[in-house]
C-alpha atoms as a PDB file:
ATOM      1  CA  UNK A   1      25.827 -15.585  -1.642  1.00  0.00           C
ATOM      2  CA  UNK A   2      23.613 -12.589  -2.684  1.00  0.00           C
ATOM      3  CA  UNK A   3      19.658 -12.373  -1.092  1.00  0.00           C
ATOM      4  CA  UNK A   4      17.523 -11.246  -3.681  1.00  0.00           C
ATOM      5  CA  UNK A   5      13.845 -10.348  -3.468  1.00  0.00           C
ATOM      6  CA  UNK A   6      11.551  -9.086  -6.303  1.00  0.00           C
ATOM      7  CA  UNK A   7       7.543  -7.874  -6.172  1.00  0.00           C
ATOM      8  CA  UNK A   8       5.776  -6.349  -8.157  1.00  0.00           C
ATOM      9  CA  UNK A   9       2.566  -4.012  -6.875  1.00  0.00           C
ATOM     10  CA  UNK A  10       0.396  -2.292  -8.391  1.00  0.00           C
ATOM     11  CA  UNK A  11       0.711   1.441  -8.643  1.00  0.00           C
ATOM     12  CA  UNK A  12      -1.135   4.986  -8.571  1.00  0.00           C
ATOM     13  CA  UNK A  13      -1.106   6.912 -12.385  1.00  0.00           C
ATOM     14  CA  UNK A  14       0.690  10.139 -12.193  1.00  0.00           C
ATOM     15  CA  UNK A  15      -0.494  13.514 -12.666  1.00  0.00           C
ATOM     16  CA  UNK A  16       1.041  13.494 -16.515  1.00  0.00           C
ATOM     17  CA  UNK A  17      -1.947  10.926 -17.075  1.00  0.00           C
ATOM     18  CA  UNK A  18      -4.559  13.232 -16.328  1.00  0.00           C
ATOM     19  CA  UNK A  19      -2.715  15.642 -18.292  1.00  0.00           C
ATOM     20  CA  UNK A  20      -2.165  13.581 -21.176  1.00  0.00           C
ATOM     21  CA  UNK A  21      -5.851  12.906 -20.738  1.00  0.00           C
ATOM     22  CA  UNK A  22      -7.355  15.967 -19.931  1.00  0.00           C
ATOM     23  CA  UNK A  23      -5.534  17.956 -23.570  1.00  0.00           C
ATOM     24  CA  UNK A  24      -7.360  14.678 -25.654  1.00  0.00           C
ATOM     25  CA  UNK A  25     -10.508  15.539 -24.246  1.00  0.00           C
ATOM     26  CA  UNK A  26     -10.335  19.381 -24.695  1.00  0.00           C
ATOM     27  CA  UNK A  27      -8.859  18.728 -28.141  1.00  0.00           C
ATOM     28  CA  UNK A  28     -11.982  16.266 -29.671  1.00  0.00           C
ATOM     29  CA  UNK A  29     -14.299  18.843 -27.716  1.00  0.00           C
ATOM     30  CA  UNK A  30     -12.194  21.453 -29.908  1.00  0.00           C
ATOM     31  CA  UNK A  31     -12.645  19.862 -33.221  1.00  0.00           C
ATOM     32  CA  UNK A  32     -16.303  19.123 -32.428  1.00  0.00           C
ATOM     33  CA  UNK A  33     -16.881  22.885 -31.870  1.00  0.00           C
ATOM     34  CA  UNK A  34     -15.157  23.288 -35.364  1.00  0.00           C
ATOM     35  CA  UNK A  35     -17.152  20.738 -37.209  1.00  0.00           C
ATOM     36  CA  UNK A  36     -20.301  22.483 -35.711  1.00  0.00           C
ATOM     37  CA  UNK A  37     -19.507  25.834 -36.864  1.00  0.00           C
ATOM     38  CA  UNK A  38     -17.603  24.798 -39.907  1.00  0.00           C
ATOM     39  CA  UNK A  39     -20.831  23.359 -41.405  1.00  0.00           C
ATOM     40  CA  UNK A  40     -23.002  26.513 -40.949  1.00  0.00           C
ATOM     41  CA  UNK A  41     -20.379  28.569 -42.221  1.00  0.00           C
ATOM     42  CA  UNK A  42     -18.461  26.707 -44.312  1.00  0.00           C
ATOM     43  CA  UNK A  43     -17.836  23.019 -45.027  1.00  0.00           C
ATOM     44  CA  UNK A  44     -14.230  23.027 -46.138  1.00  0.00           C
ATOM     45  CA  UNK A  45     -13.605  24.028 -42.468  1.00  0.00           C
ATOM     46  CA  UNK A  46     -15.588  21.143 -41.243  1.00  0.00           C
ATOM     47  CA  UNK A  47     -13.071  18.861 -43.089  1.00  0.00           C
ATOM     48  CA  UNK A  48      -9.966  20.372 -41.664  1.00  0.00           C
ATOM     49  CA  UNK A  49     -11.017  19.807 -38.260  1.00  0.00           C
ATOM     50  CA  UNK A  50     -11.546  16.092 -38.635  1.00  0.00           C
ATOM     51  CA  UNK A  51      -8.177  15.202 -38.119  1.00  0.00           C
ATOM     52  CA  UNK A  52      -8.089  16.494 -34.321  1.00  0.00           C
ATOM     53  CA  UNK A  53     -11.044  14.631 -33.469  1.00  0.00           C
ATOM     54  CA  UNK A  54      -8.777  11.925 -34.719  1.00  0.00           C
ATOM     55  CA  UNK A  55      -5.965  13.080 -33.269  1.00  0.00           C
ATOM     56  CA  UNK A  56      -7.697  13.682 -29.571  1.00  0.00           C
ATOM     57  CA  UNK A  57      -9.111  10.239 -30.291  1.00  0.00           C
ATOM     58  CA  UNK A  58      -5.503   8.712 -30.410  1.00  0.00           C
ATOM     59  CA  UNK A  59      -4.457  10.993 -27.690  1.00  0.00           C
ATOM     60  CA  UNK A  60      -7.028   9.444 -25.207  1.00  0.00           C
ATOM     61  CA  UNK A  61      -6.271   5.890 -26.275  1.00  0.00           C
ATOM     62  CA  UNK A  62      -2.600   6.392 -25.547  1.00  0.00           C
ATOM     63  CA  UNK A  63      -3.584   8.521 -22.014  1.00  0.00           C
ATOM     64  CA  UNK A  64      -5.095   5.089 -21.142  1.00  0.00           C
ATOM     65  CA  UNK A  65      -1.769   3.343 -21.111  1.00  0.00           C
ATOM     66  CA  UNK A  66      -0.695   5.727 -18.783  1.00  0.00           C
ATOM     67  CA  UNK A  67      -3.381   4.629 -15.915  1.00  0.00           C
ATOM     68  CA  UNK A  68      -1.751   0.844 -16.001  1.00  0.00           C
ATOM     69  CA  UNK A  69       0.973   1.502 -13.530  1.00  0.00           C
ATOM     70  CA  UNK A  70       2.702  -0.746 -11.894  1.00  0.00           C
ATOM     71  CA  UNK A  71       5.829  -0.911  -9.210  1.00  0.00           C
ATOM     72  CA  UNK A  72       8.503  -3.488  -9.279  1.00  0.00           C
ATOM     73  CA  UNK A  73      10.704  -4.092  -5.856  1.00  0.00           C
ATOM     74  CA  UNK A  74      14.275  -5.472  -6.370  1.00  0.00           C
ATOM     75  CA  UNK A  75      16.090  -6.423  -3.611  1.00  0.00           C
ATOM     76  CA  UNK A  76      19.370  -7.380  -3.997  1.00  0.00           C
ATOM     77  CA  UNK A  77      22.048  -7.544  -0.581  1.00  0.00           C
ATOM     78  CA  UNK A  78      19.976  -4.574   0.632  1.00  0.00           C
ATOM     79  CA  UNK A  79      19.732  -2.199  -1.892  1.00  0.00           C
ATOM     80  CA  UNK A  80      16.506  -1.803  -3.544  1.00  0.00           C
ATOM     81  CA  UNK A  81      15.709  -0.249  -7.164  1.00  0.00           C
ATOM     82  CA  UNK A  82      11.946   0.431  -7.263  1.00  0.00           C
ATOM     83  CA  UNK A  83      10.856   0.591 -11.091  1.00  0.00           C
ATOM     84  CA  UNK A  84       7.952   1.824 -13.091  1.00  0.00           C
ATOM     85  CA  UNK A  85       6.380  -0.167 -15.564  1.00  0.00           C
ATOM     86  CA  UNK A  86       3.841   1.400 -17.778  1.00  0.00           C
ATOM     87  CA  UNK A  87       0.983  -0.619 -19.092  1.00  0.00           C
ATOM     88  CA  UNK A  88       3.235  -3.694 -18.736  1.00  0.00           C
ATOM     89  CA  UNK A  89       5.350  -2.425 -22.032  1.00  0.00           C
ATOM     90  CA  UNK A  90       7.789   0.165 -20.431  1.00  0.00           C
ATOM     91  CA  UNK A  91       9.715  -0.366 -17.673  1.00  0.00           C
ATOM     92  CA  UNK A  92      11.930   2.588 -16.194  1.00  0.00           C
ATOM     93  CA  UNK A  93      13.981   2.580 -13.135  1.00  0.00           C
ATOM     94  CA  UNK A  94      12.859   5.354 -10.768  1.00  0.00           C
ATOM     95  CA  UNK A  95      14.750   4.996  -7.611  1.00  0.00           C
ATOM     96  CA  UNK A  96      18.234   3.265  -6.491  1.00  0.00           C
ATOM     97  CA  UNK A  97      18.564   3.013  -2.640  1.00  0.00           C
ATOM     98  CA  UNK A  98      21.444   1.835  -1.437  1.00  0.00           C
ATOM     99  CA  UNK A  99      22.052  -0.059   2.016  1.00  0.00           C
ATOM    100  CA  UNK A 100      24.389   1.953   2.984  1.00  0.00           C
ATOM    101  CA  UNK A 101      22.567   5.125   2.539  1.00  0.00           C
ATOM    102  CA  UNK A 102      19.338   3.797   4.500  1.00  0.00           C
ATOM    103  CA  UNK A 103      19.190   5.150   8.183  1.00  0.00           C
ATOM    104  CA  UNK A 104      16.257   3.605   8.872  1.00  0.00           C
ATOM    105  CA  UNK A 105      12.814   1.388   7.964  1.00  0.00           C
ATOM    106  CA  UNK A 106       9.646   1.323  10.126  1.00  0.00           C
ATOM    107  CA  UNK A 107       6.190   0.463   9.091  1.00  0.00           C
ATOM    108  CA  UNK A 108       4.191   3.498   7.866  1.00  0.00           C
ATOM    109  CA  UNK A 109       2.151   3.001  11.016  1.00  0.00           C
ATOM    110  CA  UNK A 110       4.947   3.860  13.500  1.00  0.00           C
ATOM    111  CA  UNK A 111       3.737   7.271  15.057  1.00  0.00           C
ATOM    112  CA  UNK A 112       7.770   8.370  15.149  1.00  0.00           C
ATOM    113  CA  UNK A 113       7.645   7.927  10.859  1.00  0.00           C
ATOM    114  CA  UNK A 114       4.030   9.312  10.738  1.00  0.00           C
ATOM    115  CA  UNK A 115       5.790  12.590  12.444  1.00  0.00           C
ATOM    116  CA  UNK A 116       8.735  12.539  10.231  1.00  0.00           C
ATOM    117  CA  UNK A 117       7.050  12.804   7.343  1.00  0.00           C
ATOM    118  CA  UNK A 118       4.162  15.613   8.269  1.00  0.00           C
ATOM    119  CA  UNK A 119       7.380  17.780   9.126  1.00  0.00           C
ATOM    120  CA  UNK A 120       8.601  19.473   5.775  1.00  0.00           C
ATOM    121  CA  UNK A 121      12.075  20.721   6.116  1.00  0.00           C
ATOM    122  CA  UNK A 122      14.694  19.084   4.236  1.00  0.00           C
ATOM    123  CA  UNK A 123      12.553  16.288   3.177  1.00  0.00           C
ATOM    124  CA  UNK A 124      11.126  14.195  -0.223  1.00  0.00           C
ATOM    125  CA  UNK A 125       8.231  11.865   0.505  1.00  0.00           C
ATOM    126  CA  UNK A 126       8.002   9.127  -2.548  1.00  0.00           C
ATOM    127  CA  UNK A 127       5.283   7.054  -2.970  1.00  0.00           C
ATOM    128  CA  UNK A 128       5.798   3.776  -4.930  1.00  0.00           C
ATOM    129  CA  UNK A 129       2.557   1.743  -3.569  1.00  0.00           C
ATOM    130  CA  UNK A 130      -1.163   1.408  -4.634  1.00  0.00           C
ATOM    131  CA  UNK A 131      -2.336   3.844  -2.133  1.00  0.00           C
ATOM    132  CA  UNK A 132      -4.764   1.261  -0.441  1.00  0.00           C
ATOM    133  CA  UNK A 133      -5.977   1.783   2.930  1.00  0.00           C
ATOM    134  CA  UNK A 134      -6.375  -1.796   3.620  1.00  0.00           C
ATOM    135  CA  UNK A 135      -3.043  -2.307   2.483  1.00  0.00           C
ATOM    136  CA  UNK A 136      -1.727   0.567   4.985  1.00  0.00           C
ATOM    137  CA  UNK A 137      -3.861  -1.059   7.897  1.00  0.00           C
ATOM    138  CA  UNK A 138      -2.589  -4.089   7.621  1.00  0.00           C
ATOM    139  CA  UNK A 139       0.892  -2.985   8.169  1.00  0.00           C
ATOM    140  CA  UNK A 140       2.113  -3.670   4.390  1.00  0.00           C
ATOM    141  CA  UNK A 141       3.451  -0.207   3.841  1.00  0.00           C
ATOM    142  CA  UNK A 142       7.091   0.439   5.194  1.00  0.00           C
ATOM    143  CA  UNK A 143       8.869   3.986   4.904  1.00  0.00           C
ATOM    144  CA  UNK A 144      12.655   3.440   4.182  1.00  0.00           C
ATOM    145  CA  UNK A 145      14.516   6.624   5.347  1.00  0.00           C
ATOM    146  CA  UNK A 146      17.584   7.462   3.292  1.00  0.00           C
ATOM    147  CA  UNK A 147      19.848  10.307   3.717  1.00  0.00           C
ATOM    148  CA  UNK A 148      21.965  11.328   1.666  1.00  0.00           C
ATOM    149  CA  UNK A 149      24.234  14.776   1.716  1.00  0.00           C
ATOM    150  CA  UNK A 150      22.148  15.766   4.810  1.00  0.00           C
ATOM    151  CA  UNK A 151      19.231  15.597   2.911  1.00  0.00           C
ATOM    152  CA  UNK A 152      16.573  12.959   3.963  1.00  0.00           C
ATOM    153  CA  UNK A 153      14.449  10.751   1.878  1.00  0.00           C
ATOM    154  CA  UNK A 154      10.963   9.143   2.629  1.00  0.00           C
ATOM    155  CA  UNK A 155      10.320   6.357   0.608  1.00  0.00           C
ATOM    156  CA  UNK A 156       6.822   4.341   1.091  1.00  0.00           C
ATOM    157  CA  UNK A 157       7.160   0.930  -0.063  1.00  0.00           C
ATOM    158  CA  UNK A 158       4.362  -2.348  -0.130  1.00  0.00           C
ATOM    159  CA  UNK A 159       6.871  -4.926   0.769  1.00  0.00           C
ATOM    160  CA  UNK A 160       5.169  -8.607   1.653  1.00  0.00           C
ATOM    161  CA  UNK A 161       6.902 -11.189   4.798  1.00  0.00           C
ATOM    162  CA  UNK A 162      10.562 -12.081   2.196  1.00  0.00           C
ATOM    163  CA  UNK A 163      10.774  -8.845   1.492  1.00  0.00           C
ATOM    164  CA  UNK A 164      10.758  -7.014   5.297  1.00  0.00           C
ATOM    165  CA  UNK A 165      12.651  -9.742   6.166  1.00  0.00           C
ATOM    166  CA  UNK A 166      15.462  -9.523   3.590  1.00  0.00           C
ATOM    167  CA  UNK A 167      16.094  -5.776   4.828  1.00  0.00           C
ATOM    168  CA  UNK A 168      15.568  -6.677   8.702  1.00  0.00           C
ATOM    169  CA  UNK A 169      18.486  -9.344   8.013  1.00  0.00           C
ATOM    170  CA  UNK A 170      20.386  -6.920   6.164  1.00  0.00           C
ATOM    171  CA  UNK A 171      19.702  -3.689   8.591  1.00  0.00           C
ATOM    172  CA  UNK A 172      19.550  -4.877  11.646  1.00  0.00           C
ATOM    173  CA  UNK A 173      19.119  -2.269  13.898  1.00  0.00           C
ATOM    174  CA  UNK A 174      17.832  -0.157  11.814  1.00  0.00           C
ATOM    175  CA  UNK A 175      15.027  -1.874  11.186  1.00  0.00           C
ATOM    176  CA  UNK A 176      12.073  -0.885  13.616  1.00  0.00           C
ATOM    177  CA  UNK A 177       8.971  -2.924  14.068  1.00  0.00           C
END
C-alpha cells in the first residue's frame, strides 16, 4: 500500500515578477513621456504611443498573476515532487526528490543544517515555502538534503504533522529531530 501526502502552501513570487512588472511600468511611463511631447510637437505622434500605454497596461495586469504563487507538496512512498502553481491556473512541476537520493531531513532550526547551508561549496539552496518567520519559529520548515552525483541539494520545505511523519516513517534514520 502506497502513503501519500499532499499540501499546498503558499509561496514567495520570483524575481521574473518584478521583472515582468518593473518593464510594464517603465513602458506606460514611456508612452506617457510620448503622449506629452507628441502633443506639443505633433499629435500624430501622440496617437502612436497610445498603444504602449495599453500595452504596459496589459503587461502589469498579467505581472499580477505572477505574485499569486503557490507550492504544492506530494508525497508519495517518500519521494516528493514540489510544484508551482501560478495564480491558481498553471501548475508546473519544479522539483522531483527521490527517497533514495535523500541523505537526510532536519528542521531548518537544527544548528548542524543552519551550518550546512551558510557553507557554499558544492551546494543549491531551494526555497519552496512562504518565507514566514513565524512559520520558521515554530519549527514548520524542514531542509531535505539530497545528493546526487556528489553534488548536494538543500531543499526548504513547510511540511505540517502527516507530512514529517510520512518521511520519518519512510527515512528512518535519516530523519533528525
Amino acid at each position: 500500500m502506497d502513503r501519500y501526502n499532499e499540501r499546498l502552501v503558499p509561496g514567495r513570487p520570483g524575481s521574473e515578477a518584478r521583472l515582468v512588472f518593473g518593464v510594464g511600468i517603465v513602458l506606460i511611463l514611456a508612452a506617457v513621456g510620448l503622449v506629452a511631447a507628441g502633443f506639443a510637437v505633433k499629435p500624430i505622434i501622440a496617437l502612436g504611443s497610445l498603444p504602449a500605454v495599453v500595452l504596459g497596461v496589459y503587461i502589469i495586469i498579467y505581472s499580477r498573476q505572477l505574485f499569486q504563487v503557490e507550492f504544492e507538496y506530494l508525497l508519495v512512498n517518500g519521494d516528493i515532487e514540489v510544484s508551482k502553481i501560478i495564480a491558481k491556473k498553471r501548475r508546473k512541476v519544479v522539483r522531483e526528490i527521490r527517497a533514495e537520493d535523500i541523505t537526510r531531513m532536519a528542521p531548518l532550526s537544527n544548528d548542524r543544517v543552519k551550518n550546512d547551508i551558510s557553507r557554499v561549496e558544492k551546494r543549491q539552496v531551494f526555497d519552496y515555502t512562504a518565507g514566514t518567520e513565524t512559520a520558521e519559529e515554530s519549527g514548520a520548515y524542514y531542509v531535505v538534503v539530497e545528493k546526487v552525483k556528489n553534488v548536494e541539494s538543500f531543499y526548504i520545505l513547510d511540511l505540517n504533522d502527516d507530512c514529517r511523519q510520512h518521511m520519518k516513517e519512510v527515512l528512518k534514520s535519516r530523519f533528525e529531530k
